[in-house]
C-alpha atoms as a PDB file:
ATOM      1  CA  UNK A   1      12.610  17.498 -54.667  1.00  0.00           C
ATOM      2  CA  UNK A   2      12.054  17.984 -50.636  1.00  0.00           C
ATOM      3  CA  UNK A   3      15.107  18.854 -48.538  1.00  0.00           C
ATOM      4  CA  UNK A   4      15.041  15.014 -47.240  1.00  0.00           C
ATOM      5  CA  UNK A   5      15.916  14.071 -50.828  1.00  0.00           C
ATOM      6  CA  UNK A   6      18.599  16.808 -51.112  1.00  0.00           C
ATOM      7  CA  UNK A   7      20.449  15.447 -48.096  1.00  0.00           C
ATOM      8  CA  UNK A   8      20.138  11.916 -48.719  1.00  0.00           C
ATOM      9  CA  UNK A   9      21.554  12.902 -51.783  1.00  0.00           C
ATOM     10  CA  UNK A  10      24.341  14.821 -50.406  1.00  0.00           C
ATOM     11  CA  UNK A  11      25.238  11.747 -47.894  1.00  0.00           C
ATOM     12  CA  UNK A  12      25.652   9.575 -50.757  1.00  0.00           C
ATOM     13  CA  UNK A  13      28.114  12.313 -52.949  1.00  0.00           C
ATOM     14  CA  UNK A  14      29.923  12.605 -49.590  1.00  0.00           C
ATOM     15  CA  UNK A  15      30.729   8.764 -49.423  1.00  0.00           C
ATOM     16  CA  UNK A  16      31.498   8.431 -53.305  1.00  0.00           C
ATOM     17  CA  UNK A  17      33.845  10.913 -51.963  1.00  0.00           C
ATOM     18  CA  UNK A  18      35.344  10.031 -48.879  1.00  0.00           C
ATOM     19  CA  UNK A  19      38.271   8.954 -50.484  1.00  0.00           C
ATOM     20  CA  UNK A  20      39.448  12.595 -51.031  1.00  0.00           C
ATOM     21  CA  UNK A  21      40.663  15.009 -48.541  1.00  0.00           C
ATOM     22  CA  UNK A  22      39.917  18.326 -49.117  1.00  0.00           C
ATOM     23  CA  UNK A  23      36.140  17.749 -49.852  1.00  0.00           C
ATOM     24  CA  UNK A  24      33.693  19.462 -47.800  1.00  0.00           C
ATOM     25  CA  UNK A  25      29.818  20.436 -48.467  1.00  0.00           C
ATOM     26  CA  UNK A  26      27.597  23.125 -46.804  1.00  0.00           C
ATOM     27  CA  UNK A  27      23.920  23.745 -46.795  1.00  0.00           C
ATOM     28  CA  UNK A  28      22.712  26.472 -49.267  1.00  0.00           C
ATOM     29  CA  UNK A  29      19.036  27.459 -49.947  1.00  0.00           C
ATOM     30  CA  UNK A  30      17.513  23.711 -49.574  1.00  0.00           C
ATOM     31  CA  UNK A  31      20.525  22.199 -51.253  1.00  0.00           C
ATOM     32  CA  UNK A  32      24.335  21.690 -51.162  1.00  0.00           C
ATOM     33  CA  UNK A  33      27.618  23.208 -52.270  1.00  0.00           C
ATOM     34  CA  UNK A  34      31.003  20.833 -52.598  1.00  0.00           C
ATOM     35  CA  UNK A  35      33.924  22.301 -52.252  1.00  0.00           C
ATOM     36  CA  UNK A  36      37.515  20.080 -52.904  1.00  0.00           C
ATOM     37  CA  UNK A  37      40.212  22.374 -51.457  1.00  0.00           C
ATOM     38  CA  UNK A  38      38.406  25.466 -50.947  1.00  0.00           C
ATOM     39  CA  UNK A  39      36.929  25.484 -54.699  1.00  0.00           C
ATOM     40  CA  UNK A  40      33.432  24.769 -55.640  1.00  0.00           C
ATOM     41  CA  UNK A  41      33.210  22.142 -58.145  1.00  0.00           C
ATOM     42  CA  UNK A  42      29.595  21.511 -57.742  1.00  0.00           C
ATOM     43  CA  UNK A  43      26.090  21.538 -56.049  1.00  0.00           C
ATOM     44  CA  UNK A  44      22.721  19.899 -55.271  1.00  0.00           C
ATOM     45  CA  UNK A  45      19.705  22.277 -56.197  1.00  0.00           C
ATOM     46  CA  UNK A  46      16.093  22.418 -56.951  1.00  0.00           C
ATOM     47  CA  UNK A  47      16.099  19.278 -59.110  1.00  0.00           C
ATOM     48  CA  UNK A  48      17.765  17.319 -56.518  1.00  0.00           C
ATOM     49  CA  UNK A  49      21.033  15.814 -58.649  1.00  0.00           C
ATOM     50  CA  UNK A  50      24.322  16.571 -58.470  1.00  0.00           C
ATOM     51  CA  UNK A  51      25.592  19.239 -60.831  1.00  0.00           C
ATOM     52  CA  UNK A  52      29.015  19.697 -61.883  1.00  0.00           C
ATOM     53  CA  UNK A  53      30.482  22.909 -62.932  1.00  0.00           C
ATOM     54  CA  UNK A  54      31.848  22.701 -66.174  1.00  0.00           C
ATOM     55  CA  UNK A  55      35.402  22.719 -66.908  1.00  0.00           C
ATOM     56  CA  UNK A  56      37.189  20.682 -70.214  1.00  0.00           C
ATOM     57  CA  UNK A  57      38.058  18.400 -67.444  1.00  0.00           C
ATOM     58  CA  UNK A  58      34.391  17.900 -66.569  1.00  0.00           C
ATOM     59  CA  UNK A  59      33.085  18.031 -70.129  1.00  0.00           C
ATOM     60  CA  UNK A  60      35.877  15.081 -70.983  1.00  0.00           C
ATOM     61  CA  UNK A  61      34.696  12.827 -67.939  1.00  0.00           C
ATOM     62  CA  UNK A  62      30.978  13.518 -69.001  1.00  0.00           C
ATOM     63  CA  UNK A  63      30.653  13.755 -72.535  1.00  0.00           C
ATOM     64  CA  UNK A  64      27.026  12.820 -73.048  1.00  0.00           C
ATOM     65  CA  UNK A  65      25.769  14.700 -70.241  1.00  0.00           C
ATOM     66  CA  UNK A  66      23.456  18.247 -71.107  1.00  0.00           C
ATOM     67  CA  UNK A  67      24.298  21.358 -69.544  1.00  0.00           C
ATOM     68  CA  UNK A  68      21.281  22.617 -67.407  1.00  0.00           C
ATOM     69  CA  UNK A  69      20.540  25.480 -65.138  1.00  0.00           C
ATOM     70  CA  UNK A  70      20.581  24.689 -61.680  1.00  0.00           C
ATOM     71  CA  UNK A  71      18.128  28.163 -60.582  1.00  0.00           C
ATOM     72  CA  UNK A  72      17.227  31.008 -62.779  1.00  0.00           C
ATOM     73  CA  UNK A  73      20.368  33.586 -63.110  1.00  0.00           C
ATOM     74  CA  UNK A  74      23.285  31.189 -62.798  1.00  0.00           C
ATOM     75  CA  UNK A  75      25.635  29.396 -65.066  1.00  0.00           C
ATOM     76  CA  UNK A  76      24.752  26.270 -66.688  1.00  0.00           C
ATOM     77  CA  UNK A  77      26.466  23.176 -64.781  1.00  0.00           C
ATOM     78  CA  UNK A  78      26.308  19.185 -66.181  1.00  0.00           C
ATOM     79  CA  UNK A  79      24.513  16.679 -64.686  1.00  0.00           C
ATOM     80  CA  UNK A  80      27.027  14.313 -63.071  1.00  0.00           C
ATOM     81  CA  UNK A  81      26.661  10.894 -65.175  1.00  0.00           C
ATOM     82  CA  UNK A  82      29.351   9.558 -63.768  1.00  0.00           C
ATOM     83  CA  UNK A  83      28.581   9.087 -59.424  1.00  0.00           C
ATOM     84  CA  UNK A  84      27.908   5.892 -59.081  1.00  0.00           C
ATOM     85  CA  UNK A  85      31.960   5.233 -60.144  1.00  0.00           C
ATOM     86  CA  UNK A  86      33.668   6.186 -57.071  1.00  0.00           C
ATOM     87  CA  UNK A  87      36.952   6.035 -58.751  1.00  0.00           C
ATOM     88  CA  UNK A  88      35.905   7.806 -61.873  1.00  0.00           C
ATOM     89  CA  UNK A  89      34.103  10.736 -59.689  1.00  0.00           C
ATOM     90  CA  UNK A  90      37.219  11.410 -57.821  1.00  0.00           C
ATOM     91  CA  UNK A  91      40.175  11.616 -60.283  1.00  0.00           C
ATOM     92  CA  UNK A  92      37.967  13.738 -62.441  1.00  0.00           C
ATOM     93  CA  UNK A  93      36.998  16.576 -58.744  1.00  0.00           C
ATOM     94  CA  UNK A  94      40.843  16.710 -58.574  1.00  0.00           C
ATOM     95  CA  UNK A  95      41.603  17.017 -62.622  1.00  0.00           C
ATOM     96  CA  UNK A  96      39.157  19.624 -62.759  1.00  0.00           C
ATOM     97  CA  UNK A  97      41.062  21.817 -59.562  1.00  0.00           C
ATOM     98  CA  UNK A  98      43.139  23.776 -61.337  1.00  0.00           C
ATOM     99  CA  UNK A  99      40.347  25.048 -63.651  1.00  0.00           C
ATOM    100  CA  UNK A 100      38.166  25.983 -60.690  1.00  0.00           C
ATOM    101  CA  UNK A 101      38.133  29.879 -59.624  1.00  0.00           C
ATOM    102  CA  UNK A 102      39.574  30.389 -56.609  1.00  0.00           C
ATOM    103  CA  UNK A 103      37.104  31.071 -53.795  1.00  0.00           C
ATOM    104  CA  UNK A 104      36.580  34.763 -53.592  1.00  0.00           C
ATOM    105  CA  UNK A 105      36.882  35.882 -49.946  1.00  0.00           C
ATOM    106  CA  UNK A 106      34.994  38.095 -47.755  1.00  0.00           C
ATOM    107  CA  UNK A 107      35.947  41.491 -47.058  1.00  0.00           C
END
């Protein structure tokens, strides 16, 4: 997947999104990481698809999807099944808040 990819990509999460405040992306290593109020919920990586952490919130929205690694070394995320419904997408970013780690800060 080339970075052109990863962005289009990332455009199109943003406007499934755009309904929600709070929701903001930045570029990391080729790819994106979304944030909804200041917690990462998920990311574009090497294979170019937005991955979801998981959460029981995530798992309940996405029941068929298969955990995967998004890069060697990291927790396994789901692939989001569920992006082309806008609605769907967004009550399940807020549902899964409050099971998202709170950002750690810099010192």
């Amino acid at each position: 997947m080339g970075k052109e990819q990863n962005k289009r990509m990332m455009e199109y999460v943003m406007d499934q999104l755009s309904g929600l405040p709070g929701v903001r992306q930045i570029p990391m290593m080729g790819g994106y990481v979304f944030y909804y109020n200041e917690r990462i919920f998920g990311g574009i990586y090497g294979s170019g698809e937005l991955l979801i952490r998981i959460t029981e919130t995530s798992k309940k929205y996405m029941p068929d999807a298969e955990p995967e690694l998004p890069y060697e070394g990291t927790k396994e995320m789901l692939p989001c099944t569920i992006l082309d419904d806008r609605e769907k997408l967004q009550r399940m970013v807020v549902e899964m808040w409050e099971e998202l780690p709170e950002r750690k800060r810099r010192k």
